[in-house]
Protein backbone atom coordinates (compact mmCIF):
# COMPACT_ATOMS: atom_id res chain seq x y z
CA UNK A 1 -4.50 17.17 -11.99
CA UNK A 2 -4.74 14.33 -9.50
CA UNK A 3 -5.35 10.78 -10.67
CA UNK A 4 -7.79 8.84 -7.89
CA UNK A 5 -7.21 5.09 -8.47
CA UNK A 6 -9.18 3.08 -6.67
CA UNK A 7 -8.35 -0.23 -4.67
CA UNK A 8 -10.51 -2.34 -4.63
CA UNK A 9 -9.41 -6.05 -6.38
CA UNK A 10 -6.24 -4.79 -6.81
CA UNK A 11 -3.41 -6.35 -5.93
CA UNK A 12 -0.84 -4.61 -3.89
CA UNK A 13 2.13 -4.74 -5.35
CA UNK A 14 1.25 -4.57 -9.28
CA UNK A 15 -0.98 -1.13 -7.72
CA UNK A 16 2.63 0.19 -6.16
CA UNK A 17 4.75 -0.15 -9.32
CA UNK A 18 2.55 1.50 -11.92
CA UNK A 19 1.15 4.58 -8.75
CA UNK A 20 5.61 5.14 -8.27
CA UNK A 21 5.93 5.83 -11.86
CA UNK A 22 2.84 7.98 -12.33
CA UNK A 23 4.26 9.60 -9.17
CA UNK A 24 7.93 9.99 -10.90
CA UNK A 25 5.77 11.67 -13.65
CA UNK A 26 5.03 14.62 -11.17
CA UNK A 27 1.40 13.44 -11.11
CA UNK A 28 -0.48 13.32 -7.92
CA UNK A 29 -2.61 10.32 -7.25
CA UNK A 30 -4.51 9.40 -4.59
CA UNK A 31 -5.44 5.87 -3.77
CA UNK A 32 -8.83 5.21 -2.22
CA UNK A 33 -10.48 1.64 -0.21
CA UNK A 34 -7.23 0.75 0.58
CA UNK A 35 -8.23 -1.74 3.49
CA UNK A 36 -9.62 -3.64 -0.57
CA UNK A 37 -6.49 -4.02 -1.88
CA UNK A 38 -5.21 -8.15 -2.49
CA UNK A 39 -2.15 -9.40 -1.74
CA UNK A 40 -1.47 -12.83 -3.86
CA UNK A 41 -0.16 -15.79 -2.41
CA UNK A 42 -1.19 -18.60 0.54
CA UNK A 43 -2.85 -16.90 3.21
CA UNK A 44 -0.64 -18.95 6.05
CA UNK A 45 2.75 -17.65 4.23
CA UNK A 46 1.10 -14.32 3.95
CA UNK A 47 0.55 -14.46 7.38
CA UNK A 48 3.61 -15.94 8.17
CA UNK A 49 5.76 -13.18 6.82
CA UNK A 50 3.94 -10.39 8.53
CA UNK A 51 4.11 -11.73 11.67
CA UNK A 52 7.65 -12.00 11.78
CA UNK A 53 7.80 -8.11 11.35
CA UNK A 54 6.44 -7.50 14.27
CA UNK A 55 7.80 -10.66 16.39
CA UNK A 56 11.54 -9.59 15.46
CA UNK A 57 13.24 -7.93 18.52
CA UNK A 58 16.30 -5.12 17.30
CA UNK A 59 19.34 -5.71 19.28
CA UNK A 60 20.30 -2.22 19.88
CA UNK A 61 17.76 0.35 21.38
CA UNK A 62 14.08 -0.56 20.36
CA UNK A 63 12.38 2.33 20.18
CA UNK A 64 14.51 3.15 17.14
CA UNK A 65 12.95 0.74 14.84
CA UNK A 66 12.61 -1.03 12.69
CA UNK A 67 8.71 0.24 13.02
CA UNK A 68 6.16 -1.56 10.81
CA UNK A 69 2.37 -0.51 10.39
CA UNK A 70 -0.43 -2.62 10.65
CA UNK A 71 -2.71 0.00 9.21
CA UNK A 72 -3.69 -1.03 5.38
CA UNK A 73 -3.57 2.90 3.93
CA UNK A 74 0.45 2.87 5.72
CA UNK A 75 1.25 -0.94 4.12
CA UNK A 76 0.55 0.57 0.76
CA UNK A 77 2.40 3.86 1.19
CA UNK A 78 5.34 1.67 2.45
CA UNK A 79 4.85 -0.29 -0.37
CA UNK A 80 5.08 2.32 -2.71
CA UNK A 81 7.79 4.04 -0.86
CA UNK A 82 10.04 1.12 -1.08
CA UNK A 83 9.69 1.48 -5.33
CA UNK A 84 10.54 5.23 -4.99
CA UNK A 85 14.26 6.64 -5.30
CA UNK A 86 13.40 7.42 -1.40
CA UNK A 87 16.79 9.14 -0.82
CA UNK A 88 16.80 11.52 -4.01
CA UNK A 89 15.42 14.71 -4.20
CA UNK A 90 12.89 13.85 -6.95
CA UNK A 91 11.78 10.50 -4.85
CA UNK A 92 10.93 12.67 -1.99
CA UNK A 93 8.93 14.92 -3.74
CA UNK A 94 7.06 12.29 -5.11
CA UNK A 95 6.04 10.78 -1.69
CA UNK A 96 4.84 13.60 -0.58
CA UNK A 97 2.59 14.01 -3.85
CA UNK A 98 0.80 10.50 -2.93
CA UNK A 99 -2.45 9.86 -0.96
CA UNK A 100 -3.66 6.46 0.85
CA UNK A 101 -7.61 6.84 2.15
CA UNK A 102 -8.77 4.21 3.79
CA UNK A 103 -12.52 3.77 2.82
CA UNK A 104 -14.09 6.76 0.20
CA UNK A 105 -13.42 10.07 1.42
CA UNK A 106 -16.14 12.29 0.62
CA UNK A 107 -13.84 15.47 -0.58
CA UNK A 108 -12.46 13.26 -3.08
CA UNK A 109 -13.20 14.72 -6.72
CA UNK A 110 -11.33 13.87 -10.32
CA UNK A 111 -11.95 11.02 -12.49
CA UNK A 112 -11.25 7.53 -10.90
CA UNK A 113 -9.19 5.27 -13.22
CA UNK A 114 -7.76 1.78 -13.65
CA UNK A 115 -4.34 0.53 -12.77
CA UNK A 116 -4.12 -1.59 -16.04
CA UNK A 117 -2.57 -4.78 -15.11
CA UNK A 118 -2.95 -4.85 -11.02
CA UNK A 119 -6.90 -6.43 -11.42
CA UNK A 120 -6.57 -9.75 -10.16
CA UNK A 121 -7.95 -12.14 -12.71
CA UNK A 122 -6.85 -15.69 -12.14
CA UNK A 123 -5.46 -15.66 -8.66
CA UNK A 124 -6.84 -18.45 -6.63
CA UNK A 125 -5.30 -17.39 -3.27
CA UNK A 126 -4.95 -13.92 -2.13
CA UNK A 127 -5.90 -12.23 0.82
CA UNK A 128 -7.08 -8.97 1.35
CA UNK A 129 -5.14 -5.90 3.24
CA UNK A 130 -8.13 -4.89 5.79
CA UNK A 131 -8.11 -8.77 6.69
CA UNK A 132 -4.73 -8.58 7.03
CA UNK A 133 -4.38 -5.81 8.88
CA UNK A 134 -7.27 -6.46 11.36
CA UNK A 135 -5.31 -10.21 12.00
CA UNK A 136 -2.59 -7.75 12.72
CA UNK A 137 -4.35 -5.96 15.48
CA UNK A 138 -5.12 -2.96 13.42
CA UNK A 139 -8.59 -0.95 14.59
CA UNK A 140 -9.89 0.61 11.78
């Protein structure tokens, strides 16, 4: 069975802890409006801490990373993949297991449910992923 949780008003990381352990549960999920998720905080340190992702320069051979997306359905699976056991066996597995959609696919069928506890409620500053990401540079 595959559990559809959908992002919108979520926020990011909250979403990423609770998806990684339904994941380690041999479930497969798949995460829809991605570009919807919220990431809490000030939007200039937000901001701030992205950007110096992509301004940092490797000293050995560039094109062997690090590489950082600026697509919102990749910041979430790299989100997610960073709570995973990524160099395990079982942690692989469970990557492969996830989905990210950006928007609502139409083949998409199951029941959607509710991260409990990743709503935002009371957050006064947050910004969302597809604002984010188009800041970024992403097209989407």
């Amino acid at each position: 069975m595959t559990v559809i949780i959908d992002a919108e008003g979520m926020v990011m990381g909250r979403m990423a802890t609770r998806t990684a352990k339904e994941l380690l549960k041999g479930e497969k999920v798949e995460i829809i409006n991605a570009e919807k998720a919220v990431i809490s905080g000030n939007r200039d340190y937000i901001l701030d801490r992205y950007y110096t992702r992509f301004e940092r320069v490797p000293k050995g051979n560039p094109t062997k990373g690090p590489h950082y997306s600026r697509m919102p359905d990749r910041i979430i699976r790299s989100a997610v993949r960073n709570m995973l056991p990524k160099y395990s066996k079982r942690g692989r597995m469970a990557l492969k297991s996830l989905k990210v959609w950006i928007g609502n696919p139409p083949g998409v069928k199951g029941t959607k449910t509710e991260v409990k506890g990743a709503k935002k409620v009371d957050i006064k500053k947050f910004m969302s992923l597809g604002e984010l990401s188009r800041v970024l540079g992403a097209k989407f």
